[in-house]
PDB file of N, CA and C in Angstrom:
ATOM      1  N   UNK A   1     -28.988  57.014 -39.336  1.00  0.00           N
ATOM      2  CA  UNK A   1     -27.824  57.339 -40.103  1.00  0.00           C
ATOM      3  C   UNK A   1     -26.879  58.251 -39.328  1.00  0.00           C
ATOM      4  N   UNK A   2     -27.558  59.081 -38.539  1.00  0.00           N
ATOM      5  CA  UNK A   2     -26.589  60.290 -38.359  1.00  0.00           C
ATOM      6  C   UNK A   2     -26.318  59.408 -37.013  1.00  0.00           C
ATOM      7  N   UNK A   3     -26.846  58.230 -36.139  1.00  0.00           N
ATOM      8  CA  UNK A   3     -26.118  57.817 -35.312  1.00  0.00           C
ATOM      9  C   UNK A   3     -24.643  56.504 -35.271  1.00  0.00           C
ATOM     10  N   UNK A   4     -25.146  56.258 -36.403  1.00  0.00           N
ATOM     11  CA  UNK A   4     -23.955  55.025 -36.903  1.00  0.00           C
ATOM     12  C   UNK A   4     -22.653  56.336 -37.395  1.00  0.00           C
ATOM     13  N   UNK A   5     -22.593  57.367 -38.094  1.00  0.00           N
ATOM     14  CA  UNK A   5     -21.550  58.918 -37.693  1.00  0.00           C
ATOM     15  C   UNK A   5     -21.104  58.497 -36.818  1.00  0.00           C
ATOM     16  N   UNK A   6     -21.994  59.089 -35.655  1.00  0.00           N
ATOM     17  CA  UNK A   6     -21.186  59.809 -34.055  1.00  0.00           C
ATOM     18  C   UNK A   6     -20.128  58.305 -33.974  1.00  0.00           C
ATOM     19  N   UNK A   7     -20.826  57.049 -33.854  1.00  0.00           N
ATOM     20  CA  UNK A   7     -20.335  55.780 -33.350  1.00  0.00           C
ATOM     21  C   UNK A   7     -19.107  55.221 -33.937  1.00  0.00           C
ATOM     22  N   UNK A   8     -18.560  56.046 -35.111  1.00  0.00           N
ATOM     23  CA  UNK A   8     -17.553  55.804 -36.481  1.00  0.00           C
ATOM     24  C   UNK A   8     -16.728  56.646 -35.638  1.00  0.00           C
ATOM     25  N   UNK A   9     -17.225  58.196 -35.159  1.00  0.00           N
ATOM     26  CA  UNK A   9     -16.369  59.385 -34.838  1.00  0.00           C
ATOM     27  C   UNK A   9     -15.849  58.759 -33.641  1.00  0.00           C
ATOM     28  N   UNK A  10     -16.477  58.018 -32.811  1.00  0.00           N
ATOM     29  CA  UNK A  10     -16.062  57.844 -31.415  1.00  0.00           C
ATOM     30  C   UNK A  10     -15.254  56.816 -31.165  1.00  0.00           C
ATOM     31  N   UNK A  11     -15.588  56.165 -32.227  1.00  0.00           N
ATOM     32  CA  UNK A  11     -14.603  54.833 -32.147  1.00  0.00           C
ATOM     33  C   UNK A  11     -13.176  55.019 -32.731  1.00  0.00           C
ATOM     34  N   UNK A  12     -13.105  55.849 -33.722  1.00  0.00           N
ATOM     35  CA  UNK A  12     -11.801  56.377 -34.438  1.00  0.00           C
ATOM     36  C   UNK A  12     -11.418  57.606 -32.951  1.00  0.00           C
ATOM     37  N   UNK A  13     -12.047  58.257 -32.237  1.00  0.00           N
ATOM     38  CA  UNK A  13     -11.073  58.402 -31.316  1.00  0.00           C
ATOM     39  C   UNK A  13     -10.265  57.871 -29.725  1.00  0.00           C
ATOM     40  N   UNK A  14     -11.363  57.115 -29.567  1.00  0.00           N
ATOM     41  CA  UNK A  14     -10.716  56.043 -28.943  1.00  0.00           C
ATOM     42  C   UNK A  14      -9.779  55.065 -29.280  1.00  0.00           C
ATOM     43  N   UNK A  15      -9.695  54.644 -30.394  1.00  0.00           N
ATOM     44  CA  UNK A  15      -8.701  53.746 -31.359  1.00  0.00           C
ATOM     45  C   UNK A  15      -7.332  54.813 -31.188  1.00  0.00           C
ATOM     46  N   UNK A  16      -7.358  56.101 -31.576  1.00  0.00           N
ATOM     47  CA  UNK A  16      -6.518  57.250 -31.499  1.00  0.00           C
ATOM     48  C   UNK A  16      -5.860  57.175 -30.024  1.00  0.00           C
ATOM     49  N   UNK A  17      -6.513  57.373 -29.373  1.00  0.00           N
ATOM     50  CA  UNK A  17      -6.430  57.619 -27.740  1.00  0.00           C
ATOM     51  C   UNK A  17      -5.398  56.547 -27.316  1.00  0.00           C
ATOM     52  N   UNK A  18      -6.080  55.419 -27.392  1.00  0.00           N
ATOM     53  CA  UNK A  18      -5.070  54.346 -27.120  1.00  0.00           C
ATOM     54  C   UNK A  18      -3.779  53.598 -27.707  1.00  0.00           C
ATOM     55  N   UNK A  19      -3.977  54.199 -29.046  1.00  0.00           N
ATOM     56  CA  UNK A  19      -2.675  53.962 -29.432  1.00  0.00           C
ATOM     57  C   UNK A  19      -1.551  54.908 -29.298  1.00  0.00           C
ATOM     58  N   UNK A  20      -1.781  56.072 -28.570  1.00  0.00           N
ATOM     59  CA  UNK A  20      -1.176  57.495 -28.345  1.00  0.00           C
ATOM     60  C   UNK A  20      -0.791  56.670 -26.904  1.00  0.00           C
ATOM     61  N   UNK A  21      -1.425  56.159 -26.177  1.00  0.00           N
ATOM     62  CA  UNK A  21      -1.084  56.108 -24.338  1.00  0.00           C
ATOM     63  C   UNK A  21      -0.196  54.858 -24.574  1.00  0.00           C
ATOM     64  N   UNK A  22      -0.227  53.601 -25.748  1.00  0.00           N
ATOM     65  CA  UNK A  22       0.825  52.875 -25.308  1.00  0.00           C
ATOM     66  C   UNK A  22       1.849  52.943 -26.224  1.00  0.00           C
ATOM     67  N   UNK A  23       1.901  54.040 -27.289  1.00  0.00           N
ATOM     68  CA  UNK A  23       3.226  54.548 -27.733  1.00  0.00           C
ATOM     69  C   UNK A  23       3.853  55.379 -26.738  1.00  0.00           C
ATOM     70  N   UNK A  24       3.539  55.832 -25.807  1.00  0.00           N
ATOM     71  CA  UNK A  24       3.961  56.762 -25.000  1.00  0.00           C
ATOM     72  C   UNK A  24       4.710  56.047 -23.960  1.00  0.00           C
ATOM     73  N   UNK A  25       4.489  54.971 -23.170  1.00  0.00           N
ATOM     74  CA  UNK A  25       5.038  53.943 -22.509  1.00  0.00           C
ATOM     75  C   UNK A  25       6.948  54.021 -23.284  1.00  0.00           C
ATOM     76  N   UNK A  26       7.609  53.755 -22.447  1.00  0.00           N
ATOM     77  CA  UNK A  26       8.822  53.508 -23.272  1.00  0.00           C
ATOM     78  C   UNK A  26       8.934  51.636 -23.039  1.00  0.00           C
ATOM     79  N   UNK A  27       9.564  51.142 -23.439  1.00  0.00           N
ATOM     80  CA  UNK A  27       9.743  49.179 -23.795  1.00  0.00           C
ATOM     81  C   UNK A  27      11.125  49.413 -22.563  1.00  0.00           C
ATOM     82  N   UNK A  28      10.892  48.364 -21.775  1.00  0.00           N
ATOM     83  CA  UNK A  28      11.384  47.997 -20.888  1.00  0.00           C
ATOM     84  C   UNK A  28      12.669  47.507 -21.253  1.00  0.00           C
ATOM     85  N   UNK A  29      14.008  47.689 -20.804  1.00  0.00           N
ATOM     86  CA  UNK A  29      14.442  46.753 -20.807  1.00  0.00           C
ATOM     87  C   UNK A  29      15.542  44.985 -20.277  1.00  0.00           C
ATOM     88  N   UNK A  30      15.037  44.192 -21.168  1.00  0.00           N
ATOM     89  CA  UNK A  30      15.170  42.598 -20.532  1.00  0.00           C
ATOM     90  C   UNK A  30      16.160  42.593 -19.813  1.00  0.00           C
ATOM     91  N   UNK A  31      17.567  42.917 -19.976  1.00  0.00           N
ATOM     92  CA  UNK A  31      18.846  42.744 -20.038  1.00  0.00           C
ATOM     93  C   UNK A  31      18.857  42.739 -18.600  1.00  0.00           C
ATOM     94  N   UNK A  32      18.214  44.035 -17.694  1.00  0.00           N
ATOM     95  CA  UNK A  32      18.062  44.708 -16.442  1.00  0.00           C
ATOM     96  C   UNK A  32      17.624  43.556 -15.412  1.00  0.00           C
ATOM     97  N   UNK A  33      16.467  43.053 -15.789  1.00  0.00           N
ATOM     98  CA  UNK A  33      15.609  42.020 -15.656  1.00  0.00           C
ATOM     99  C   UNK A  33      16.535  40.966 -15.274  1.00  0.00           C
ATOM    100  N   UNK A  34      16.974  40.351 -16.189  1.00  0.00           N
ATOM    101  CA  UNK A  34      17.417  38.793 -16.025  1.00  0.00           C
ATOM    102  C   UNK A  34      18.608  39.046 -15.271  1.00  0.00           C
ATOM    103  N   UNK A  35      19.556  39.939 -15.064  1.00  0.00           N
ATOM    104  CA  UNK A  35      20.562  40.124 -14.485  1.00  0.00           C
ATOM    105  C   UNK A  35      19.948  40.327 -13.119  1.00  0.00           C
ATOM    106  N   UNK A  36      18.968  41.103 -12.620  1.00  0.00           N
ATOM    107  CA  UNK A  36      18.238  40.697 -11.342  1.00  0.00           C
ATOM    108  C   UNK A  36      17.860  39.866 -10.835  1.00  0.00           C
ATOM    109  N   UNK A  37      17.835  39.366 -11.510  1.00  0.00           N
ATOM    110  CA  UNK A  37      16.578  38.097 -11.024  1.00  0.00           C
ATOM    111  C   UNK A  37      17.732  36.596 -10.661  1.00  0.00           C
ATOM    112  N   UNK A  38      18.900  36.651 -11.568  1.00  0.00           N
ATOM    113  CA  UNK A  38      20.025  35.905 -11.410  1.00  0.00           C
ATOM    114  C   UNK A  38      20.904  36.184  -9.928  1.00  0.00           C
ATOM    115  N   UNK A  39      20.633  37.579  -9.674  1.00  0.00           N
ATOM    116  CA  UNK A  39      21.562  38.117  -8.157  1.00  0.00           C
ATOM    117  C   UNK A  39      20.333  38.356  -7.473  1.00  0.00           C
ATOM    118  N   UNK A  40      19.653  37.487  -6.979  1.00  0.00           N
ATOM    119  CA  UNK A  40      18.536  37.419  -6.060  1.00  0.00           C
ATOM    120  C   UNK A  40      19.322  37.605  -4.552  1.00  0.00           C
ATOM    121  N   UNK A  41      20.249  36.807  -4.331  1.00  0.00           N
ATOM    122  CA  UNK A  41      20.512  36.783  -2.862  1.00  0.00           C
ATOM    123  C   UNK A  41      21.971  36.251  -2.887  1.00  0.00           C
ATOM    124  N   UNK A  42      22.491  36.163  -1.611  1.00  0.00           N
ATOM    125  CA  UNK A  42      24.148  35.692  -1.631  1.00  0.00           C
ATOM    126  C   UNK A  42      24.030  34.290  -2.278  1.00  0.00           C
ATOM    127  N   UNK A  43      25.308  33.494  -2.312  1.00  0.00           N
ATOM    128  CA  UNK A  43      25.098  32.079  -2.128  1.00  0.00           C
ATOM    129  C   UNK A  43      24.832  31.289  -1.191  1.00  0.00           C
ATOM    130  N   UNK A  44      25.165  32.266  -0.081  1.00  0.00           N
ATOM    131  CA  UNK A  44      24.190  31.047   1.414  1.00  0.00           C
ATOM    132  C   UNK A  44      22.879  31.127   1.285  1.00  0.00           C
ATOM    133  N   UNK A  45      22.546  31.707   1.318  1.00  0.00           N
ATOM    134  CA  UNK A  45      20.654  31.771   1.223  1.00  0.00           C
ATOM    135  C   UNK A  45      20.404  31.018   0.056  1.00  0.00           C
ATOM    136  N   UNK A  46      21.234  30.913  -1.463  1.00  0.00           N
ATOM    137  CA  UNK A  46      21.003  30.335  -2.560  1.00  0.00           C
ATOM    138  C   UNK A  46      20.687  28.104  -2.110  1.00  0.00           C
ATOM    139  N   UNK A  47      21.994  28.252  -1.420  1.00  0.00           N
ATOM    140  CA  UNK A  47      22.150  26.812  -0.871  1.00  0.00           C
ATOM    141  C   UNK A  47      20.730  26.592   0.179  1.00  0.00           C
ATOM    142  N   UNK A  48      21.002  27.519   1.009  1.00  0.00           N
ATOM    143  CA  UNK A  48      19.404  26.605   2.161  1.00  0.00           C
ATOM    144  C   UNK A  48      18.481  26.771   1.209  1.00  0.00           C
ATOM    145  N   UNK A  49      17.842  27.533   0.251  1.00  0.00           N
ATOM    146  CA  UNK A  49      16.751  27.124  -0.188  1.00  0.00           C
ATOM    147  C   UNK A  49      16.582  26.034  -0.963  1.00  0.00           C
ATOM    148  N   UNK A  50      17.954  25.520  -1.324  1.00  0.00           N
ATOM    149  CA  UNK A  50      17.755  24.367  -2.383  1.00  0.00           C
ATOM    150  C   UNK A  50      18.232  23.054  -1.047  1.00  0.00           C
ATOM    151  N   UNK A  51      18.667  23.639   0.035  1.00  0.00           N
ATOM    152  CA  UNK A  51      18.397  22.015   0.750  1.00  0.00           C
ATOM    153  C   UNK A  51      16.954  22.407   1.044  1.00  0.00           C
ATOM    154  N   UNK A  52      16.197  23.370   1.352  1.00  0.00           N
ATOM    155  CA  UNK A  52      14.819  22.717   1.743  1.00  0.00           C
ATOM    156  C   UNK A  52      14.175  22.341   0.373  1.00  0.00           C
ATOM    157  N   UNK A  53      13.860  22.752  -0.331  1.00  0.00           N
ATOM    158  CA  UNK A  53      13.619  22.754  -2.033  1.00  0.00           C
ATOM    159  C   UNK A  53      13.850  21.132  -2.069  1.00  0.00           C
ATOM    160  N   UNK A  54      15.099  20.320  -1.817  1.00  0.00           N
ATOM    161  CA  UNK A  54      15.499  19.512  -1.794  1.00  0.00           C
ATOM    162  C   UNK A  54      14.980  18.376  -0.373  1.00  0.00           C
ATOM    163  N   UNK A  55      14.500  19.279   0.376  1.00  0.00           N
ATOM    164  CA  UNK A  55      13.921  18.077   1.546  1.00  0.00           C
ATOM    165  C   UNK A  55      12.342  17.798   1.207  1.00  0.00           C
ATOM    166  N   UNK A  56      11.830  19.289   0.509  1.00  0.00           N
ATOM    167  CA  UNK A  56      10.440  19.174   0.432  1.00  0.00           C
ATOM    168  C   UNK A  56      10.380  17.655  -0.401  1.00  0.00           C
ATOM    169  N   UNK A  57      10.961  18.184  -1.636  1.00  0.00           N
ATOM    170  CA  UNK A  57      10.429  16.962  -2.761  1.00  0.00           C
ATOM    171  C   UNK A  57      10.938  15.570  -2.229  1.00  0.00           C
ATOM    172  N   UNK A  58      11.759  15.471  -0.933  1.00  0.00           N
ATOM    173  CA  UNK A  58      12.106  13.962  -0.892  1.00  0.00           C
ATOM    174  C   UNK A  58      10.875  13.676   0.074  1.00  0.00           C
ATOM    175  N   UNK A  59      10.466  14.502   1.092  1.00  0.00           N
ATOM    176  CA  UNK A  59       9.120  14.154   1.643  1.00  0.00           C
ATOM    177  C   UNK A  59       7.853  13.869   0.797  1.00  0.00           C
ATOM    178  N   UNK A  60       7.884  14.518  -0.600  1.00  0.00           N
ATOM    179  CA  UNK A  60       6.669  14.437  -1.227  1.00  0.00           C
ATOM    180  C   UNK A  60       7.298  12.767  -1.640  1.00  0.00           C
ATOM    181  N   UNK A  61       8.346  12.758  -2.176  1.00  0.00           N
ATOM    182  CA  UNK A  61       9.025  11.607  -3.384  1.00  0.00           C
ATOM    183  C   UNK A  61       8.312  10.051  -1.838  1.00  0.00           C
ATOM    184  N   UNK A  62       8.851  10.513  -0.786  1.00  0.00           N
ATOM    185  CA  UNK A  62       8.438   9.068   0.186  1.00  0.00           C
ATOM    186  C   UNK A  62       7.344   8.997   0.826  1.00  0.00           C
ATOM    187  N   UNK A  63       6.494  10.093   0.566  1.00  0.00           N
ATOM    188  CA  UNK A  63       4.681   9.889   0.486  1.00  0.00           C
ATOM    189  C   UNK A  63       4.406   9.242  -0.798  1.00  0.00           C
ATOM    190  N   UNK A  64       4.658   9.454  -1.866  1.00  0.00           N
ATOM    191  CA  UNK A  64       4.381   9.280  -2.714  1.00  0.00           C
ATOM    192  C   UNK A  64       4.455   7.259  -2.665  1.00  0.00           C
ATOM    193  N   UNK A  65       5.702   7.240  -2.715  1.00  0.00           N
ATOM    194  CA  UNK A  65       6.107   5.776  -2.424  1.00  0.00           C
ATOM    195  C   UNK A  65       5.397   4.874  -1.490  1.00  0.00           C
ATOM    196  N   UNK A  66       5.188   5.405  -0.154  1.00  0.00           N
ATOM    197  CA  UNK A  66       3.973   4.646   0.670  1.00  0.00           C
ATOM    198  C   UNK A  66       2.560   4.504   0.043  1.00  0.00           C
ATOM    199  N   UNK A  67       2.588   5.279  -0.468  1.00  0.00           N
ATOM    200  CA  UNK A  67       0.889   5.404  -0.919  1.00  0.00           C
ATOM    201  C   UNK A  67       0.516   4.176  -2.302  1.00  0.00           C
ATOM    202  N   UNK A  68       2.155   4.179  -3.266  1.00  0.00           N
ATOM    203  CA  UNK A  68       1.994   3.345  -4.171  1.00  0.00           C
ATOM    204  C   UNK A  68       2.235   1.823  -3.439  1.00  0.00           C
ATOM    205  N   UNK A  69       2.866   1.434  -2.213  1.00  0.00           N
ATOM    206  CA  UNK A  69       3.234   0.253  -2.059  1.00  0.00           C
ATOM    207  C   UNK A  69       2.171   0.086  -1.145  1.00  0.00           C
ATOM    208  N   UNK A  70       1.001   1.321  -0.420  1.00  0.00           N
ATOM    209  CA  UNK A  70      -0.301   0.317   0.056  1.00  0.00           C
ATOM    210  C   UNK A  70      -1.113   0.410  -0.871  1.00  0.00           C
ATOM    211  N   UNK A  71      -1.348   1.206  -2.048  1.00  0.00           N
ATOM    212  CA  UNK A  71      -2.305   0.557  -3.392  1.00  0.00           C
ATOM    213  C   UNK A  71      -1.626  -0.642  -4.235  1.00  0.00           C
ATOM    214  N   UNK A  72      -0.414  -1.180  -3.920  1.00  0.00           N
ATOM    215  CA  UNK A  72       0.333  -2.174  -4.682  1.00  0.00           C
ATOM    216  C   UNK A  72      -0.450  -3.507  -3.819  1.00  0.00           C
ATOM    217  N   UNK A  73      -0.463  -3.370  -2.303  1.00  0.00           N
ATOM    218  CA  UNK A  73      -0.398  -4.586  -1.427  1.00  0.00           C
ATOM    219  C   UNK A  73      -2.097  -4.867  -1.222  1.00  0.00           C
ATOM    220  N   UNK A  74      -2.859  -3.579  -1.811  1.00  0.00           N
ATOM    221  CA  UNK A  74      -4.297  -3.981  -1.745  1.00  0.00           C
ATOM    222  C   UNK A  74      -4.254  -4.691  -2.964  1.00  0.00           C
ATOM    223  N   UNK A  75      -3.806  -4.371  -3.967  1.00  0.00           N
ATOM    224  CA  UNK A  75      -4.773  -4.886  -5.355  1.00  0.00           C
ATOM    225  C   UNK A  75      -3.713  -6.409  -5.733  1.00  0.00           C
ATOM    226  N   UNK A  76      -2.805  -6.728  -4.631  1.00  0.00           N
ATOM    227  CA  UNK A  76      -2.266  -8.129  -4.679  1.00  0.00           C
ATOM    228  C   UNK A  76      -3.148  -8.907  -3.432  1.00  0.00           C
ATOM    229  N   UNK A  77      -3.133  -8.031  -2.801  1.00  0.00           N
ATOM    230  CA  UNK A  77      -4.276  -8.738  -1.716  1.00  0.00           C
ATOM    231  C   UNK A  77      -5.792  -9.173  -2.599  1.00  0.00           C
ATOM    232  N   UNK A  78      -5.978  -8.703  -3.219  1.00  0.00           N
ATOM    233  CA  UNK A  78      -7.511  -8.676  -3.812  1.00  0.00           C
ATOM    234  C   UNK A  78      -6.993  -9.615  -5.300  1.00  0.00           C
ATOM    235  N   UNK A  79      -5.792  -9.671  -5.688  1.00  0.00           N
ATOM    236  CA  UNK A  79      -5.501 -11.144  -7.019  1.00  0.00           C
ATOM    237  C   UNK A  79      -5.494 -11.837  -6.198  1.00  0.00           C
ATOM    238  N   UNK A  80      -5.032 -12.067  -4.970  1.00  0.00           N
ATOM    239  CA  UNK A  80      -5.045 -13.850  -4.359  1.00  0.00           C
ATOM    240  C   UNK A  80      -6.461 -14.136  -3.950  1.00  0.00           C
ATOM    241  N   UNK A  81      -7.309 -13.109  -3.216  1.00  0.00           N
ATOM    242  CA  UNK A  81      -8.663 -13.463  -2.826  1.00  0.00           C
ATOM    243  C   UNK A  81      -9.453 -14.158  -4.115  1.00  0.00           C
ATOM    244  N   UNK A  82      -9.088 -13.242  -5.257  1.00  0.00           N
ATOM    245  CA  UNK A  82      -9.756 -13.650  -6.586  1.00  0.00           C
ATOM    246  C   UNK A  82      -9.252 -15.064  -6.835  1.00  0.00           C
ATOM    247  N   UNK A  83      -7.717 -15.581  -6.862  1.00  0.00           N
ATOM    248  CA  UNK A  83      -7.576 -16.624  -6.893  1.00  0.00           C
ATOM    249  C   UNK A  83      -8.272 -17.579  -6.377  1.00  0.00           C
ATOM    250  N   UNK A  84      -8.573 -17.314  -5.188  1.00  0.00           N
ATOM    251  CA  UNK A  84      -9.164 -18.445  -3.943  1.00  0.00           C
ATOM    252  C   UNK A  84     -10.477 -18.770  -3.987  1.00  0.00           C
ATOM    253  N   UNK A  85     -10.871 -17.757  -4.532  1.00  0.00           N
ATOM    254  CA  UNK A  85     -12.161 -17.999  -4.785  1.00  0.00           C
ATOM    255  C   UNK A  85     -12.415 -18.625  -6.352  1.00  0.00           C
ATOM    256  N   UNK A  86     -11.549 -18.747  -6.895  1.00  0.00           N
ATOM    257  CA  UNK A  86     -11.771 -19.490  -8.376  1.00  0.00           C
ATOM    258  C   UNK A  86     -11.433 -20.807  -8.604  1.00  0.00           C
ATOM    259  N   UNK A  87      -9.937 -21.124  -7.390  1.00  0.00           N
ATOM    260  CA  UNK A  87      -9.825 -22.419  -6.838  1.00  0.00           C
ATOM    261  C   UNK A  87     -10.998 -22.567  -6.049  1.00  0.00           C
ATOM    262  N   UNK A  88     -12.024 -22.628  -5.487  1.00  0.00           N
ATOM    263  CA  UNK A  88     -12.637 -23.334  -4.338  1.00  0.00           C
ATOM    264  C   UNK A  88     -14.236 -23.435  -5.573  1.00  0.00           C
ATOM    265  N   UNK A  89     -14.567 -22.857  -6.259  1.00  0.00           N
ATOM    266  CA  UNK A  89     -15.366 -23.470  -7.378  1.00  0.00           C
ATOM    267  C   UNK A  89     -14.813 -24.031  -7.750  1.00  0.00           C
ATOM    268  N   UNK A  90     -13.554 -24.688  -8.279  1.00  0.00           N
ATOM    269  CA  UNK A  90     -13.456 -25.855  -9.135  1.00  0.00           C
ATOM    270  C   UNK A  90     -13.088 -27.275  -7.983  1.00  0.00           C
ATOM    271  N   UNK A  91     -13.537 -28.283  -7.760  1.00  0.00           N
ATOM    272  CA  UNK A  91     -13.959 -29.408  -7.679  1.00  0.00           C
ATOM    273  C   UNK A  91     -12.404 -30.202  -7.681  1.00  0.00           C
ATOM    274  N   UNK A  92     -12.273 -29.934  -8.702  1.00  0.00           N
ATOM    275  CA  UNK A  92     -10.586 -30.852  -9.105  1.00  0.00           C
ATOM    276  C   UNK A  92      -9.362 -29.980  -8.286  1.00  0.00           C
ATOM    277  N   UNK A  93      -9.298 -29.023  -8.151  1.00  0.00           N
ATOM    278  CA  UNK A  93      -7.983 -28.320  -7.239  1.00  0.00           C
ATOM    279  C   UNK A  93      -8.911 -27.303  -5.770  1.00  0.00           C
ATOM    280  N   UNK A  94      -9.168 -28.441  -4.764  1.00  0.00           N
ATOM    281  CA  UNK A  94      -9.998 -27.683  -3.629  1.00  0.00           C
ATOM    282  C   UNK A  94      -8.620 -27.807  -2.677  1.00  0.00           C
ATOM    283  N   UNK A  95      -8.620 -26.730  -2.108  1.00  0.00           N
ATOM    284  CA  UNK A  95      -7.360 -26.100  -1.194  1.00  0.00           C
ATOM    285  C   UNK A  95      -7.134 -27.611   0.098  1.00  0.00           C
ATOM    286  N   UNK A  96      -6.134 -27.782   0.219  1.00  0.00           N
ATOM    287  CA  UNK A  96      -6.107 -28.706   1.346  1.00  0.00           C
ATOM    288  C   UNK A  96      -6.671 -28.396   2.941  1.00  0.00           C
ATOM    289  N   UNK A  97      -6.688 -29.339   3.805  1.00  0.00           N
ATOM    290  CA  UNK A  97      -7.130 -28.899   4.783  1.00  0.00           C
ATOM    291  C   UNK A  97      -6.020 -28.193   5.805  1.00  0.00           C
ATOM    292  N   UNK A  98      -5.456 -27.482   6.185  1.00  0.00           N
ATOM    293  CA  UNK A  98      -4.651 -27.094   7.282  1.00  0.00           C
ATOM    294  C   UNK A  98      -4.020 -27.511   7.752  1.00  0.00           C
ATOM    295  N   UNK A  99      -2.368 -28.393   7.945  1.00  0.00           N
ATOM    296  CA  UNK A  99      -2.097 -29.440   8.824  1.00  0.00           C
ATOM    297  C   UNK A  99      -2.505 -28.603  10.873  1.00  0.00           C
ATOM    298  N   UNK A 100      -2.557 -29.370  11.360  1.00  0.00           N
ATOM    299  CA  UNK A 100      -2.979 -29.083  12.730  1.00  0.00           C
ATOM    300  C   UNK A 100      -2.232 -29.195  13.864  1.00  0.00           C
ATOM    301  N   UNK A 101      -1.510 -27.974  14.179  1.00  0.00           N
ATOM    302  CA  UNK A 101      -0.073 -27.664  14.820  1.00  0.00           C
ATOM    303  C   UNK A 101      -0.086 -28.994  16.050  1.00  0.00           C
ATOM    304  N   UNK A 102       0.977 -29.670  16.601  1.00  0.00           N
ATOM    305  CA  UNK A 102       1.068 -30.689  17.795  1.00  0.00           C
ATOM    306  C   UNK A 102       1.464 -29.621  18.774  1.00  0.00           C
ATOM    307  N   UNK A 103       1.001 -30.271  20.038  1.00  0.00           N
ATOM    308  CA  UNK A 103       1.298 -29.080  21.059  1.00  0.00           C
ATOM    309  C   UNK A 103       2.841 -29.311  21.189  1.00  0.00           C
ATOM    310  N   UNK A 104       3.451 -28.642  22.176  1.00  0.00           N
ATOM    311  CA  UNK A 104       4.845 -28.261  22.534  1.00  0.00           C
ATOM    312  C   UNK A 104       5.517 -29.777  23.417  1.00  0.00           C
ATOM    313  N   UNK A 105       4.448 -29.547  24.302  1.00  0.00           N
ATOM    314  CA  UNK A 105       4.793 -30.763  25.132  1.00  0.00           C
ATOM    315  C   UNK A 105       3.935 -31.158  25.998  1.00  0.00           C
ATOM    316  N   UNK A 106       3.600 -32.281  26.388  1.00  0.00           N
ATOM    317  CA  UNK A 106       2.161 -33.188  27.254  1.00  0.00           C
ATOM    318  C   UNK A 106       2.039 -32.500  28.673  1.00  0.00           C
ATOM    319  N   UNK A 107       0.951 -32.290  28.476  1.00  0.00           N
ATOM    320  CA  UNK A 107      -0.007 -31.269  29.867  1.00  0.00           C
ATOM    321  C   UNK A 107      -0.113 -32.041  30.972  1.00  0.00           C
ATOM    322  N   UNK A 108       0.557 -32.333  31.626  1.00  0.00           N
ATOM    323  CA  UNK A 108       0.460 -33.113  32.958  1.00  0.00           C
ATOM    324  C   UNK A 108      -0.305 -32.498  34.387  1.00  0.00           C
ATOM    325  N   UNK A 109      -1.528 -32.628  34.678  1.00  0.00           N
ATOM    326  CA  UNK A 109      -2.150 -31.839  35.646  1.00  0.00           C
ATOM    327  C   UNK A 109      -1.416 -31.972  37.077  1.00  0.00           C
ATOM    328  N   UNK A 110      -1.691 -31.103  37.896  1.00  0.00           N
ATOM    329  CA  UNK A 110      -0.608 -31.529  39.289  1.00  0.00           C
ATOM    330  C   UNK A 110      -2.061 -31.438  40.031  1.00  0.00           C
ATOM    331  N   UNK A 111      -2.858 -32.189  40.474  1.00  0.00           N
ATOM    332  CA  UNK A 111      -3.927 -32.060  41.308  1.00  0.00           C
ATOM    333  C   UNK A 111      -3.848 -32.897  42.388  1.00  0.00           C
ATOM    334  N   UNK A 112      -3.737 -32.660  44.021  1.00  0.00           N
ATOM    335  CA  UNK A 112      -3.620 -33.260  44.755  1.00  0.00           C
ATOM    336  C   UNK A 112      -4.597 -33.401  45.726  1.00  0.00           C
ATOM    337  N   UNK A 113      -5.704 -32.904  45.444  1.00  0.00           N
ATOM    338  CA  UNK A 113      -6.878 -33.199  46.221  1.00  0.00           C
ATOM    339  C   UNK A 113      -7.750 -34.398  46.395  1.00  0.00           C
ATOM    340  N   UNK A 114      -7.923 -34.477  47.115  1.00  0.00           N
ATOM    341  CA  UNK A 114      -8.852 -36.398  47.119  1.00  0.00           C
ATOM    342  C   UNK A 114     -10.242 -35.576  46.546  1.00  0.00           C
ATOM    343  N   UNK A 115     -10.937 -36.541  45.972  1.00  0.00           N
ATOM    344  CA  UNK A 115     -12.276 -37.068  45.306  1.00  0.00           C
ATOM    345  C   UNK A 115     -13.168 -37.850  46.371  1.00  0.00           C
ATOM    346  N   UNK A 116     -14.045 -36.482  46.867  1.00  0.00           N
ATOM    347  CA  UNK A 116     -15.179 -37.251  47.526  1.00  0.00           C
ATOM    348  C   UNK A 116     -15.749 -37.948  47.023  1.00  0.00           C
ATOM    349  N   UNK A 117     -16.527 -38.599  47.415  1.00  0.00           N
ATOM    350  CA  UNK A 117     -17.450 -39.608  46.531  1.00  0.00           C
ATOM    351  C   UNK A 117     -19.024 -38.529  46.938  1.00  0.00           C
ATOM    352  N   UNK A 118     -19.820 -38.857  45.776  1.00  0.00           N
ATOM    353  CA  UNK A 118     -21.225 -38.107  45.209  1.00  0.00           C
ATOM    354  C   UNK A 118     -22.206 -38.402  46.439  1.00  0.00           C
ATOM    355  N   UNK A 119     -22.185 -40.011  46.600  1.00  0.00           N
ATOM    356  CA  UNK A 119     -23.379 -40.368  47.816  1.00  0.00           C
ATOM    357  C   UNK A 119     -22.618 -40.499  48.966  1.00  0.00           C
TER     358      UNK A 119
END
């Protein structure tokens, strides 16, 4: 009993304590703040940071873009494989054979050596 007391007494002055240290604080004020924070720097320094600001995100914006047009060209690469392989089980639509390129023009050997004979 007499320790649940002290623990009532101690807690009512700590409760005391701390509401004494942040009434004591004075409240800041905003006005000071945002008017700083608006006059950060001249307007030249305002401009280069927004062209780099402005180069970063176009480097991220055309990583970004490569990365979607080689996950675009795999997973079209991988619908036609799927195709090909669904044509070549069916029997009734089997892929043709290759036509078979003609050469350019007739291979004429230039050999001017005589032909011994074997015996």
């Amino acid at each position: 009993m007499i320790w649940n007391n002290k623990y009532r007494i101690v807690g009512v002055i700590v409760g005391i304590l701390c509401i004494a240290v942040f009434a004591s604080f004075p409240k800041t004020d905003t006005t000071k703040i945002k008017t700083q924070a608006e006059n950060v720097g001249p307007a030249l320094i305002q401009q280069e940071l927004k062209k780099k600001l402005d180069k970063f995100s176009n480097t991220i914006l055309a990583k970004c873009r490569r990365e979607a047009i080689a996950d675009a060209e795999i997973f079209v690469d991988s619908l036609v494989s799927e195709e090909l392989n669904s044509l070549s089980g069916d029997t009734i639509a089997f892929p043709r054979k290759p036509i078979r390129p003609s050469l350019p023009q007739k291979v004429i050997l230039n050999d001017s050596t005589k032909i011994d004979p074997i015996f």
